[in-house]
C-alpha atoms as a PDB file:
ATOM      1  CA  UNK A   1      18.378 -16.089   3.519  1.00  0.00           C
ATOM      2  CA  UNK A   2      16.409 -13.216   2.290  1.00  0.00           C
ATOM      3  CA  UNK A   3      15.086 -12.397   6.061  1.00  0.00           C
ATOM      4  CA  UNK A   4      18.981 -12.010   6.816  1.00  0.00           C
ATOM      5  CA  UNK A   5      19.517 -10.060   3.971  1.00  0.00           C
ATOM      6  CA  UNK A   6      16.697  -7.670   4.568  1.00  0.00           C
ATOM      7  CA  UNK A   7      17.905  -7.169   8.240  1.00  0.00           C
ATOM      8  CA  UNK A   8      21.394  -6.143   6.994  1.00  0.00           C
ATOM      9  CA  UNK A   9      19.875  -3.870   4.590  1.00  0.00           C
ATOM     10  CA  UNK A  10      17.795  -2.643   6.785  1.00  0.00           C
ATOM     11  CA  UNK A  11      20.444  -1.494   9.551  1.00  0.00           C
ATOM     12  CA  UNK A  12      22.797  -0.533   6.642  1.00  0.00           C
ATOM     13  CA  UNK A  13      20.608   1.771   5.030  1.00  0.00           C
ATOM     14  CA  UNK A  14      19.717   3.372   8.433  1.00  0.00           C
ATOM     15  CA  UNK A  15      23.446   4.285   8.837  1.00  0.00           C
ATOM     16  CA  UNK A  16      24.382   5.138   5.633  1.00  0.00           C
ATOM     17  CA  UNK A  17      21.152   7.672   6.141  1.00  0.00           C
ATOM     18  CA  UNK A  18      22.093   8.857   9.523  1.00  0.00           C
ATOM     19  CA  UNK A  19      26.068   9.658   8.387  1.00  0.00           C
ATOM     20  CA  UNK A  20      24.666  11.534   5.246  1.00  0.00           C
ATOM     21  CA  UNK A  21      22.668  14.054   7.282  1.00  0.00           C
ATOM     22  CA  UNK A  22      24.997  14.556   9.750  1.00  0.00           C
ATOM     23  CA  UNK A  23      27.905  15.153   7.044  1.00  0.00           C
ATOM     24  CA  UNK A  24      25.979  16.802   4.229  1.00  0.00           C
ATOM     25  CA  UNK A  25      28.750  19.561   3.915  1.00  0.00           C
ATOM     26  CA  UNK A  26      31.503  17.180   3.915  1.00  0.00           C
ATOM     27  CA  UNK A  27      30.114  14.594   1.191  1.00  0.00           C
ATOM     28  CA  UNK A  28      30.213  14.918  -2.314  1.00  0.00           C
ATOM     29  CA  UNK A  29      27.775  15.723  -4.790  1.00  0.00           C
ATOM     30  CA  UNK A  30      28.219  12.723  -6.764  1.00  0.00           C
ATOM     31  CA  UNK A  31      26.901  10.738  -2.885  1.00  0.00           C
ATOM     32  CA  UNK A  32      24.253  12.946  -2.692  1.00  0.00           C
ATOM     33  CA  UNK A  33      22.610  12.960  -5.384  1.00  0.00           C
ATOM     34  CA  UNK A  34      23.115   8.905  -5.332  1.00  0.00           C
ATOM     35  CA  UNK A  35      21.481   8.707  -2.010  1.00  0.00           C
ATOM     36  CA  UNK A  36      18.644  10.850  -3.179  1.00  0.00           C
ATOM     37  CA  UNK A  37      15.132   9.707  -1.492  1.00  0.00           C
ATOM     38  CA  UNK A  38      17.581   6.726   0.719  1.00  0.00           C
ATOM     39  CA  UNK A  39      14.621   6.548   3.413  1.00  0.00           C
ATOM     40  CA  UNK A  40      12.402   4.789   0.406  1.00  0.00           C
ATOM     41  CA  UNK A  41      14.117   2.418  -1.100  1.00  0.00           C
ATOM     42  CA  UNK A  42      13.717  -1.441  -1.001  1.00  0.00           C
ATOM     43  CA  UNK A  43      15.852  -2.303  -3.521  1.00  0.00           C
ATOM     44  CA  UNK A  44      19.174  -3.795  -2.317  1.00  0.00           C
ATOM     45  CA  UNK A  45      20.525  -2.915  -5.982  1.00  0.00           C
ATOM     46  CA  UNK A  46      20.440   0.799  -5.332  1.00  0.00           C
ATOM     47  CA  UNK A  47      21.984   0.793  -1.668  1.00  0.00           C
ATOM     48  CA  UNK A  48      24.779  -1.290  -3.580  1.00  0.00           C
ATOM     49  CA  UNK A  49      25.579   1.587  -5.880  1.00  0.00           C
ATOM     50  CA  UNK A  50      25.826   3.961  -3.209  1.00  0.00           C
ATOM     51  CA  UNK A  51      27.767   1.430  -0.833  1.00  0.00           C
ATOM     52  CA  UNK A  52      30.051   1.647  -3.875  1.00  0.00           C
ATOM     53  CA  UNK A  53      30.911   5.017  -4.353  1.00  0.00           C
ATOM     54  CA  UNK A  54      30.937   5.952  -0.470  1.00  0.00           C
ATOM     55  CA  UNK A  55      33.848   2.772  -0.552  1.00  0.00           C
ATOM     56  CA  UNK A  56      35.686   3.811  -3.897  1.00  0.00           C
ATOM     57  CA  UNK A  57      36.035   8.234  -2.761  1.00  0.00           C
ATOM     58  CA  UNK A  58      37.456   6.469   0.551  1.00  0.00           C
ATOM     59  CA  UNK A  59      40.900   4.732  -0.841  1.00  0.00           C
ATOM     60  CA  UNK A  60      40.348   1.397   0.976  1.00  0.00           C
ATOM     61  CA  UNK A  61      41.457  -1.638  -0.445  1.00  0.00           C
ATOM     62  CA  UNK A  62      40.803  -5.684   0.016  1.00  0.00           C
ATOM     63  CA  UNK A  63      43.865  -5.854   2.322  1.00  0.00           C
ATOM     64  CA  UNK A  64      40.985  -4.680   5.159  1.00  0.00           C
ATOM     65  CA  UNK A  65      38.858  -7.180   4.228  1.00  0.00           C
ATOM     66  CA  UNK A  66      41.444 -10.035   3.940  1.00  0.00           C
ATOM     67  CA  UNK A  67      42.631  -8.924   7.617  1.00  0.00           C
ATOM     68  CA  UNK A  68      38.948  -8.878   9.162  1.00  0.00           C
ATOM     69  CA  UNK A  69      38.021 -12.537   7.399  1.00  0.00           C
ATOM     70  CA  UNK A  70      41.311 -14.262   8.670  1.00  0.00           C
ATOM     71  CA  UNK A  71      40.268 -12.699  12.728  1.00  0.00           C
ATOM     72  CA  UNK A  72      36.616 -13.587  12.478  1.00  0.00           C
ATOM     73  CA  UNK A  73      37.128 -17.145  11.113  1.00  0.00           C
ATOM     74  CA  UNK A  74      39.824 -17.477  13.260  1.00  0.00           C
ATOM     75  CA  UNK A  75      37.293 -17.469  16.084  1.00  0.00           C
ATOM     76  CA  UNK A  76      34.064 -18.806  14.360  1.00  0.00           C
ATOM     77  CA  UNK A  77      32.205 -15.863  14.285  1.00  0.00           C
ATOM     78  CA  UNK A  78      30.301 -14.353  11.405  1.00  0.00           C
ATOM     79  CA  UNK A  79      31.643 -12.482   8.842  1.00  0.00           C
ATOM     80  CA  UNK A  80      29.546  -9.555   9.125  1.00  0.00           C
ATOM     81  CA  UNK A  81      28.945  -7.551  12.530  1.00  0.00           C
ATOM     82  CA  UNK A  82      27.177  -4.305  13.792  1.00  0.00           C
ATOM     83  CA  UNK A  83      28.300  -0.909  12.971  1.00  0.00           C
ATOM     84  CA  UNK A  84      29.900  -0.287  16.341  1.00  0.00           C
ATOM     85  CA  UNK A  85      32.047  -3.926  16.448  1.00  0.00           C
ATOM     86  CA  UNK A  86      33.433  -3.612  12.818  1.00  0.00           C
ATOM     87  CA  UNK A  87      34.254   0.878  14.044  1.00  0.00           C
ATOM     88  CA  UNK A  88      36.011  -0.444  17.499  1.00  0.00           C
ATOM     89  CA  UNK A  89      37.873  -3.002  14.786  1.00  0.00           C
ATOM     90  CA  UNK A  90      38.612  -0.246  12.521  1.00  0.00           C
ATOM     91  CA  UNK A  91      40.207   1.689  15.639  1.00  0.00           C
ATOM     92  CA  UNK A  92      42.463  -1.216  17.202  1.00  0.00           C
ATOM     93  CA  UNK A  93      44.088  -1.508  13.655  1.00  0.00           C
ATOM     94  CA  UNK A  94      44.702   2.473  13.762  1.00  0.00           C
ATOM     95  CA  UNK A  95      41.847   3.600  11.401  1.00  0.00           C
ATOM     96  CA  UNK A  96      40.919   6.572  13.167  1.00  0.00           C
ATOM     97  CA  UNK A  97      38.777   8.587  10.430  1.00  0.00           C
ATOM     98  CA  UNK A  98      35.137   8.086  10.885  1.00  0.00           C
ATOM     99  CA  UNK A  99      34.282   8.112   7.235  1.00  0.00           C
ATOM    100  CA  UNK A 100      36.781   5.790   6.760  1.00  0.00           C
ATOM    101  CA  UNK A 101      35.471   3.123   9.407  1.00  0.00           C
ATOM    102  CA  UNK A 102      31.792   3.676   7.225  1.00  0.00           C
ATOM    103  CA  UNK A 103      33.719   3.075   3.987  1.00  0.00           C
ATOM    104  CA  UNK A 104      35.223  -0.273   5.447  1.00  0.00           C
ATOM    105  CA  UNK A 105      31.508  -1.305   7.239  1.00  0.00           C
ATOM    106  CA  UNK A 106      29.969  -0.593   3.787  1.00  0.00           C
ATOM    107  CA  UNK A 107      32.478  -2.500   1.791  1.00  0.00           C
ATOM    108  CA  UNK A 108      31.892  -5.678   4.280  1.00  0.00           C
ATOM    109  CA  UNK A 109      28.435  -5.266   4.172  1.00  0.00           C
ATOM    110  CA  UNK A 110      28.354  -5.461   0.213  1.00  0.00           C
ATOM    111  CA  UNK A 111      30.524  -8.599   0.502  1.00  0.00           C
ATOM    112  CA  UNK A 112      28.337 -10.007   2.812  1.00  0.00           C
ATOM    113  CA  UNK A 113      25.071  -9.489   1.166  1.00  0.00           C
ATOM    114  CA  UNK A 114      26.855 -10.265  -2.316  1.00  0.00           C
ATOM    115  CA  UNK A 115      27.231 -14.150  -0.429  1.00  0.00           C
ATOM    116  CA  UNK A 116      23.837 -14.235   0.817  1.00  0.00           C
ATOM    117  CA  UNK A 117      22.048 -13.130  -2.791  1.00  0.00           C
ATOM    118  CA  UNK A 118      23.869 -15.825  -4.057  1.00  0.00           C
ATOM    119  CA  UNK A 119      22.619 -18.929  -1.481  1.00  0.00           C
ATOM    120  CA  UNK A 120      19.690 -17.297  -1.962  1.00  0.00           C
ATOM    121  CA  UNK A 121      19.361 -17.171  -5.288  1.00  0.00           C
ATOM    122  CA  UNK A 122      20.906 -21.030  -5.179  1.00  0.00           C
ATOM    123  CA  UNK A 123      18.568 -22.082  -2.953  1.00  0.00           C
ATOM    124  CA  UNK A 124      15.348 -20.325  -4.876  1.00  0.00           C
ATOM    125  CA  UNK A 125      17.037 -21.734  -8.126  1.00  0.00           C
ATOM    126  CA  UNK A 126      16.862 -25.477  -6.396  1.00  0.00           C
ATOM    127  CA  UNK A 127      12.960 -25.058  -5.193  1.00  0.00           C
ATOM    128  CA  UNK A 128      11.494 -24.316  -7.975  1.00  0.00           C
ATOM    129  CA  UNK A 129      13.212 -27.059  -9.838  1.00  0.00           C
ATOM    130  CA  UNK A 130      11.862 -29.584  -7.359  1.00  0.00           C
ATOM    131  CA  UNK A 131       8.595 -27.886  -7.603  1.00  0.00           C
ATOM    132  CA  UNK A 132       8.683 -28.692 -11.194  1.00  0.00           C
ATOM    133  CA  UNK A 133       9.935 -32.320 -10.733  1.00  0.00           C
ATOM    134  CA  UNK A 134       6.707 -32.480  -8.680  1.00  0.00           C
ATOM    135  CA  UNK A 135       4.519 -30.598 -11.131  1.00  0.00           C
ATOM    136  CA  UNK A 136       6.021 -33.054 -13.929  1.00  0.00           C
ATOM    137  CA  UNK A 137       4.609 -36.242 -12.002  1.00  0.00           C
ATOM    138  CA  UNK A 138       1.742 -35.120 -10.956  1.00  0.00           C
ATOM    139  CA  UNK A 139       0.726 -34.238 -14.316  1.00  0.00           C
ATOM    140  CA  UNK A 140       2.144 -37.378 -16.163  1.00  0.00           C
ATOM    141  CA  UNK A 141      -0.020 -39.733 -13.591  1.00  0.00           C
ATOM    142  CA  UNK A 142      -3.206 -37.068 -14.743  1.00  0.00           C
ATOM    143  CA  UNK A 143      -2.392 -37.584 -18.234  1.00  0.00           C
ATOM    144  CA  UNK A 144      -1.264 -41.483 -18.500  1.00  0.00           C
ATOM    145  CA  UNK A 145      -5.009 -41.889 -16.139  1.00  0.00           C
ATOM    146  CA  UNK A 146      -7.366 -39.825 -17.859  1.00  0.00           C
ATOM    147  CA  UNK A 147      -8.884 -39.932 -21.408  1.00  0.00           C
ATOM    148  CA  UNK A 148      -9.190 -35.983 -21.326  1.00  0.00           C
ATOM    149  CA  UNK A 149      -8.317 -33.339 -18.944  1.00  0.00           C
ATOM    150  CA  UNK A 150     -10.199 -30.148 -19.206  1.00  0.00           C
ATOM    151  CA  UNK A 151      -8.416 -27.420 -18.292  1.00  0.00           C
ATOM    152  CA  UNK A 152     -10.120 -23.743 -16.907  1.00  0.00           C
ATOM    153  CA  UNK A 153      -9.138 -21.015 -18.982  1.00  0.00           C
ATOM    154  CA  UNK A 154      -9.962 -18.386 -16.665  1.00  0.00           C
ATOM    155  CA  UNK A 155      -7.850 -15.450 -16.572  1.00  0.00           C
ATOM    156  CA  UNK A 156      -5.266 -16.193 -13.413  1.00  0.00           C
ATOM    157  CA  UNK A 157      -4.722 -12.073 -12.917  1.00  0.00           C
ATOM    158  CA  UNK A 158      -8.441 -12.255 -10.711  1.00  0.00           C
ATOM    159  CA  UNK A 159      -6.926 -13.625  -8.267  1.00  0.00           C
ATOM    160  CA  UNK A 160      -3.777 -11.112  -7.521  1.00  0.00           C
ATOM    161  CA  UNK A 161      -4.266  -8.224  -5.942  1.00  0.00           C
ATOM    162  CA  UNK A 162      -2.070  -5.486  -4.578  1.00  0.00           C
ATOM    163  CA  UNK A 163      -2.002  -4.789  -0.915  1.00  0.00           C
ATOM    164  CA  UNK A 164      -3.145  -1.334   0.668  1.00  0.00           C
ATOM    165  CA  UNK A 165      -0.090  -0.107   2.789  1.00  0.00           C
ATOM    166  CA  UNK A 166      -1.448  -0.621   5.599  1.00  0.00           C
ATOM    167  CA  UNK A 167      -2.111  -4.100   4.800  1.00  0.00           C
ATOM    168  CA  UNK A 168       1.346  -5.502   3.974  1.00  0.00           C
ATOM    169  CA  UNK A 169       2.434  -6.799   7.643  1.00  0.00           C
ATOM    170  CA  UNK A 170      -0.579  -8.956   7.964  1.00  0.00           C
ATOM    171  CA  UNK A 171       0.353 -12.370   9.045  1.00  0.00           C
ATOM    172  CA  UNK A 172      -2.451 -13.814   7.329  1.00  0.00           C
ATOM    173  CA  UNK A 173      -2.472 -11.922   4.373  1.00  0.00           C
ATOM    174  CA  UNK A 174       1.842 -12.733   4.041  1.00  0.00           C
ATOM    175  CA  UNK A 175       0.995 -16.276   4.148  1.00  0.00           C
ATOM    176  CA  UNK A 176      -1.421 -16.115   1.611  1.00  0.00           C
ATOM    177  CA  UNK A 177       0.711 -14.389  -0.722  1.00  0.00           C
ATOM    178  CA  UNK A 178       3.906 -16.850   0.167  1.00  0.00           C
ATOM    179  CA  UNK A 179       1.050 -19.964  -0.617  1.00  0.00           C
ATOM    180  CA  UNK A 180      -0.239 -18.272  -4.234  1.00  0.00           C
ATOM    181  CA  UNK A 181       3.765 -17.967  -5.241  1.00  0.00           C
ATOM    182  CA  UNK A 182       4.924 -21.150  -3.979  1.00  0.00           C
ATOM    183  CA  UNK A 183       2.020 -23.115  -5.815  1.00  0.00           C
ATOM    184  CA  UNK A 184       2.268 -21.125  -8.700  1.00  0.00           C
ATOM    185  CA  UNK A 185      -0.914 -22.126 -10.353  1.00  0.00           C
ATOM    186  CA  UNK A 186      -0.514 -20.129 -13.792  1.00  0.00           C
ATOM    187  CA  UNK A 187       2.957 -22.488 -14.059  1.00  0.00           C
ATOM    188  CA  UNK A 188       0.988 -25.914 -13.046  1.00  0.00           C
ATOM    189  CA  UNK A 189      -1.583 -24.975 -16.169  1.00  0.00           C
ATOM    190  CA  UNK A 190       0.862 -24.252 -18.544  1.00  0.00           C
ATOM    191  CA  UNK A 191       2.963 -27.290 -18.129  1.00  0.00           C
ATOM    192  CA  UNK A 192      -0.461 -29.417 -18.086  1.00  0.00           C
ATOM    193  CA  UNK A 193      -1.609 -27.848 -21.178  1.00  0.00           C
ATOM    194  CA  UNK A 194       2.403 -28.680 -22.969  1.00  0.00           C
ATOM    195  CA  UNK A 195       2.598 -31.875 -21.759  1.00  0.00           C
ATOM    196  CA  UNK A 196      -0.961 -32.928 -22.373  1.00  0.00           C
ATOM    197  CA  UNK A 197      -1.184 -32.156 -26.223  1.00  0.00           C
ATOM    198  CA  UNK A 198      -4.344 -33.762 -27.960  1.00  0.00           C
ATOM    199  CA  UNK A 199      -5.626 -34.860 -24.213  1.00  0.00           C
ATOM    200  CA  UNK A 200      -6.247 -31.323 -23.064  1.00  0.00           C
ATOM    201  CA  UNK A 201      -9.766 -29.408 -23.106  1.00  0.00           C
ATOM    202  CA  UNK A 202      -9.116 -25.930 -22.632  1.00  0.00           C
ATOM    203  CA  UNK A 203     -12.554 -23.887 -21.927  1.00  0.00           C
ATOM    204  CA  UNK A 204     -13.882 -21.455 -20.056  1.00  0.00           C
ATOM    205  CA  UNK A 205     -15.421 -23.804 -17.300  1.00  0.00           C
ATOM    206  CA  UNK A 206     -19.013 -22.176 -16.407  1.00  0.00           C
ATOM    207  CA  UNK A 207     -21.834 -21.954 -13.945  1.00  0.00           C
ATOM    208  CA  UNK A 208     -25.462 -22.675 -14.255  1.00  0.00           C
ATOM    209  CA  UNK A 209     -26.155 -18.636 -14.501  1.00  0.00           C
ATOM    210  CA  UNK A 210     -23.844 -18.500 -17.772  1.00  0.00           C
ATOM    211  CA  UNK A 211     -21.130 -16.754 -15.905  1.00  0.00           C
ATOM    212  CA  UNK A 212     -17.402 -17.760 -15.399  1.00  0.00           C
ATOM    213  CA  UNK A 213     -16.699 -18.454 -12.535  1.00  0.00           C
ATOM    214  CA  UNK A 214     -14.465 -15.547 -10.479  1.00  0.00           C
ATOM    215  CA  UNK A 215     -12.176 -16.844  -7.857  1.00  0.00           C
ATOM    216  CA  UNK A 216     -12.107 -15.299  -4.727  1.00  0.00           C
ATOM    217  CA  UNK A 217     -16.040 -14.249  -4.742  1.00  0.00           C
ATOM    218  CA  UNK A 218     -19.323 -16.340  -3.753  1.00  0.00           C
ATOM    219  CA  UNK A 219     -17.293 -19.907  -3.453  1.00  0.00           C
ATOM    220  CA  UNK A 220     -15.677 -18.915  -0.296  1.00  0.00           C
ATOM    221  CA  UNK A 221     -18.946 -17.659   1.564  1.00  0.00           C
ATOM    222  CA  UNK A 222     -20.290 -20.550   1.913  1.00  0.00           C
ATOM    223  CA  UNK A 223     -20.074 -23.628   4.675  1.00  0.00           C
ATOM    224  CA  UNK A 224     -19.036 -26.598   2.718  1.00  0.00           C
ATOM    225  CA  UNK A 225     -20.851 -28.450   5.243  1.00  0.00           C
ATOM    226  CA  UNK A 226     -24.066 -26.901   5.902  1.00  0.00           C
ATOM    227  CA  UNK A 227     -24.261 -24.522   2.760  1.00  0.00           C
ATOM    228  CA  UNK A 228     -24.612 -21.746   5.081  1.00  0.00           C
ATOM    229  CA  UNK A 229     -23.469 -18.241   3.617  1.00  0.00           C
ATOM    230  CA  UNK A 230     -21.115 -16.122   5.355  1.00  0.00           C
ATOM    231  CA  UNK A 231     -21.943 -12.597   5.357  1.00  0.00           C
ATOM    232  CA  UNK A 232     -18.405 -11.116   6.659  1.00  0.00           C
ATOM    233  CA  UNK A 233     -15.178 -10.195   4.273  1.00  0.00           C
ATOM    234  CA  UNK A 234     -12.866 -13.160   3.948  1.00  0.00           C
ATOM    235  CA  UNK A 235     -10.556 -11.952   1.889  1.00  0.00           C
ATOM    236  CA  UNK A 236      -8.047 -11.116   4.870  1.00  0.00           C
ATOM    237  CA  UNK A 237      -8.292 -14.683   6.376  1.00  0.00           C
ATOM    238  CA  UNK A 238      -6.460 -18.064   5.662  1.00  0.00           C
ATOM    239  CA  UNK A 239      -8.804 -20.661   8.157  1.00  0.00           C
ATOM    240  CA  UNK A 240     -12.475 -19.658   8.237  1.00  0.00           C
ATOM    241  CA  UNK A 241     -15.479 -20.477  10.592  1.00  0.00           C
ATOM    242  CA  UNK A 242     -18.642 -21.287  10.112  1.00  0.00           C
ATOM    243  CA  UNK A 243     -21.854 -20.597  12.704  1.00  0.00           C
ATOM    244  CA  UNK A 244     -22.059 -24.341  12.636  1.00  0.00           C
ATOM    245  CA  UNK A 245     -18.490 -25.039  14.045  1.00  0.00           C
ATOM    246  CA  UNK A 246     -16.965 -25.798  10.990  1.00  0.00           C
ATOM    247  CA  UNK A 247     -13.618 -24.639  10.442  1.00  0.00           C
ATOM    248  CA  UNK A 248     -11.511 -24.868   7.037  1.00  0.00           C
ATOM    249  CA  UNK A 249      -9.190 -23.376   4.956  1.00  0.00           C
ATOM    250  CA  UNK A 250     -11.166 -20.678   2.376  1.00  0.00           C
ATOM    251  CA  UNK A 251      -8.925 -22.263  -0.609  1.00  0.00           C
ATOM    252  CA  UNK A 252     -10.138 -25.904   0.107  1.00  0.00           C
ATOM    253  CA  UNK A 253     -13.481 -24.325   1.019  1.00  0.00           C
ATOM    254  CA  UNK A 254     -13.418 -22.516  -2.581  1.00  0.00           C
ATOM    255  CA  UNK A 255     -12.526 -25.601  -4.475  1.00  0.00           C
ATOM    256  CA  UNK A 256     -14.957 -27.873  -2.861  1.00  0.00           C
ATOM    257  CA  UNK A 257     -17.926 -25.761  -3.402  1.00  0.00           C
ATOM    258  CA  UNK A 258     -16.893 -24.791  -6.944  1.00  0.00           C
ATOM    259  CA  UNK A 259     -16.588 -28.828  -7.244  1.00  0.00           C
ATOM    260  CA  UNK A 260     -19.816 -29.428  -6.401  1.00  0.00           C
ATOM    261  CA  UNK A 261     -21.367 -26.164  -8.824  1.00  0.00           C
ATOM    262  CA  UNK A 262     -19.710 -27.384 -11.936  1.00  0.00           C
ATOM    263  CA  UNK A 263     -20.965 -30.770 -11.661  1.00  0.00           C
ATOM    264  CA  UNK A 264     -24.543 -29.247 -11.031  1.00  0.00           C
ATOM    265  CA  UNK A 265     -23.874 -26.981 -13.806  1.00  0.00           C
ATOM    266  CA  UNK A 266     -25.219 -26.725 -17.666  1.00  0.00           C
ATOM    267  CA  UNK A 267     -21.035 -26.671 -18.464  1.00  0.00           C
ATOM    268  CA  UNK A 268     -20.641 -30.358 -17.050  1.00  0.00           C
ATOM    269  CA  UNK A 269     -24.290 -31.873 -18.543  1.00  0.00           C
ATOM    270  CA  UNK A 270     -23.103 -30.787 -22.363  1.00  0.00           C
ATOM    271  CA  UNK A 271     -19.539 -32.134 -21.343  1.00  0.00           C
ATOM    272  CA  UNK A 272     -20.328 -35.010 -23.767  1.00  0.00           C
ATOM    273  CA  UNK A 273     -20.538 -32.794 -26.777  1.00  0.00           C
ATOM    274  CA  UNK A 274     -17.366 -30.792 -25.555  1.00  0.00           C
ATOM    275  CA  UNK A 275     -15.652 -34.148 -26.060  1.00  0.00           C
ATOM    276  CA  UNK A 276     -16.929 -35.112 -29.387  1.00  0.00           C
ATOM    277  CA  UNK A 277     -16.145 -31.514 -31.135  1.00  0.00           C
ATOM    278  CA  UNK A 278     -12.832 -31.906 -29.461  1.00  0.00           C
ATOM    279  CA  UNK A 279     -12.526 -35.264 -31.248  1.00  0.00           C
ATOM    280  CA  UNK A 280     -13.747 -34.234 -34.244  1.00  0.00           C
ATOM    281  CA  UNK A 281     -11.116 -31.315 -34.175  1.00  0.00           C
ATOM    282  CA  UNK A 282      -7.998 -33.542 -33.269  1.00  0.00           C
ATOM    283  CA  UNK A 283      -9.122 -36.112 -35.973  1.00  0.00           C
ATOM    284  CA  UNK A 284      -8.847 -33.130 -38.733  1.00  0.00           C
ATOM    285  CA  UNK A 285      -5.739 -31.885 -37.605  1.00  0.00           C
ATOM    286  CA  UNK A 286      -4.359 -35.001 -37.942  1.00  0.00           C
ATOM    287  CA  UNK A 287      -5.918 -35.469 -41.165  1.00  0.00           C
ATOM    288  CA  UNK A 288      -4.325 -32.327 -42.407  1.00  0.00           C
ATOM    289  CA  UNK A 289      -0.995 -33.245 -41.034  1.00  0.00           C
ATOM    290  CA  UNK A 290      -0.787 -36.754 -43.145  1.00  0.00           C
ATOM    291  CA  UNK A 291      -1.541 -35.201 -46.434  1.00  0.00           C
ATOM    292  CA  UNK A 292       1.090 -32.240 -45.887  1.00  0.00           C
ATOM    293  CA  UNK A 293       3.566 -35.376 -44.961  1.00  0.00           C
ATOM    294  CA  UNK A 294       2.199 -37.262 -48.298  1.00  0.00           C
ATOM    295  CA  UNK A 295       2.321 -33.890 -50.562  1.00  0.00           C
ATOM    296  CA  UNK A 296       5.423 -33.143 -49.353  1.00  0.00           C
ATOM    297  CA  UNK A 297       6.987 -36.708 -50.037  1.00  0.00           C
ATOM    298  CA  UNK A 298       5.528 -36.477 -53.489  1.00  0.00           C
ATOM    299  CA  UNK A 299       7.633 -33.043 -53.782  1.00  0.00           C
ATOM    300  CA  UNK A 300      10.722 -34.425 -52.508  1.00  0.00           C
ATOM    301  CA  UNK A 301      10.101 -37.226 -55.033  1.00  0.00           C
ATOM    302  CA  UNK A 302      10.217 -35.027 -57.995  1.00  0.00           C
ATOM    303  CA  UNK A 303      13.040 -33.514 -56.974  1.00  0.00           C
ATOM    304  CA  UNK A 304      15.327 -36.682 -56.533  1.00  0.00           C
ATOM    305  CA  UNK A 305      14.044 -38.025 -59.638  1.00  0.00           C
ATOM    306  CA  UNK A 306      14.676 -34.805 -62.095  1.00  0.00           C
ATOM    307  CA  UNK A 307      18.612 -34.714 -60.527  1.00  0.00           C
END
């Protein structure tokens, strides 16, 4: 839905652009100062506001759009069209004024992209709430199967980073993007650490030098099958090779060889001790709780008792 809606935008903006150069003595002030910078913009929010007041200085009403929905569906075809279908429309049903036939391909546009946001937005809306149904069983069968879970606290920011310009049509570097919002790990954590409660151990997990570990650095240089380090800059690439023959994806390549560090690590021997302060903390708390319950039954006591 979105790659539709970006198309239309796309062309729409193009044309709006196009008429307001050609016309800039004709248009009004109010348009031009609206349209101000047009050749930037990405947001569909702004083009909307200009659609707007192109479509309200023109005088059209709904009876054109009533009249082009009842032809189109009338043969099957899509309610939206190019510039020069919906114009050659425009002139059959004698609208002969060019700025006129914009005014009506704007206002269709707008309606058009006004159905798509929502799908969109209905189909986003459903996603994510499966990805949470998933998320929510995953995370009960960790919970209901281990004694502890010990969570990273590592700050999740490391591993976002803005593209350069020249960057942003990478295939590779789109796909990883698309992958780090669909799994949405900051989201996973949080709901673990909610739903966990007394079960979770959140710590700064560590390596043997003392240092956190940073995602995206040493981990996915090396082989996870011969150890061998890679000396070339992975951060553009999604499946990675190895001198060996090996080939893997750098995220699985990442976790496995931060795997195998943390349970060679300092972190992991003193575990033990990790789990017994924990304990020890959870058993106070709770402590704490029942005489607040008991001191505050002995208050409510009182109270009954001097009525």
């Amino acid at each position: 839905m979105k790659s539709f809606n970006d198309t239309h935008f796309n062309q729409v903006k193009e044309i709006l652009q196009d008429y307001i150069k050609t016309n800039k003595k004709k248009i009004s002030k109010k348009l031009l100062k609206a349209a101000k910078s047009i050749e930037k913009w990405r947001a569909h929010s702004k083009l909307r506001k200009t659609c707007a007041i192109v479509v309200a200085e023109s005088g059209i009403t709904n009876e054109w759009w009533g009249l082009w929905k009842d032809e189109r569906l009338s043969f099957g075809k899509d309610l939206f069209a190019s510039f020069d279908e919906i114009s050659k429309w425009c002139i059959r049903n004698g609208v002969q004024d060019e700025s006129k036939q914009l005014a009506i391909f704007l206002d269709f546009w707008m309606k058009k992209q006004n159905h798509l946001y929502t799908w969109q937005e209905n189909q986003s809306s459903k996603a994510i709430n499966h990805r949470r149904w998933l998320f929510d069983n995953w995370i009960k069968s960790i919970i209901d199967k281990y004694q502890f879970v010990l969570v990273d606290n590592y700050d999740l920011r490391q591993i976002k980073s803005v593209c350069k310009k020249e960057e942003e049509e990478n295939r590779q570097i789109k796909r990883a993007r698309k992958n780090r919002k669909n799994c949405a790990p900051g989201e996973a954590r949080k709901m673990m650490i909610n739903k966990g409660g007394s079960k979770i151990i959140l710590d700064n997990i560590q390596t043997e030098s003392g240092e956190n570990f940073k995602p995206g650095e040493g981990p996915s240089q090396r082989c996870t099958k011969c150890g061998r380090p890679s000396q070339a800059d992975l951060r553009e690439q999604v499946m990675v090779d190895c001198d060996c023959g090996h080939v893997e994806d750098q995220d699985l390549r990442n976790c496995t060889n931060r795997l195998r560090e943390f349970l060679n690590s300092d972190f992991y021997k003193t575990l033990t001790y990790r789990i017994e302060d924990h304990n020890a903390i959870q058993t106070a708390q709770r402590s704490e709780q029942k005489k607040d319950k008991e001191k505050q039954r002995g208050m409510d006591s009182e109270a009954t008792q001097s009525l």
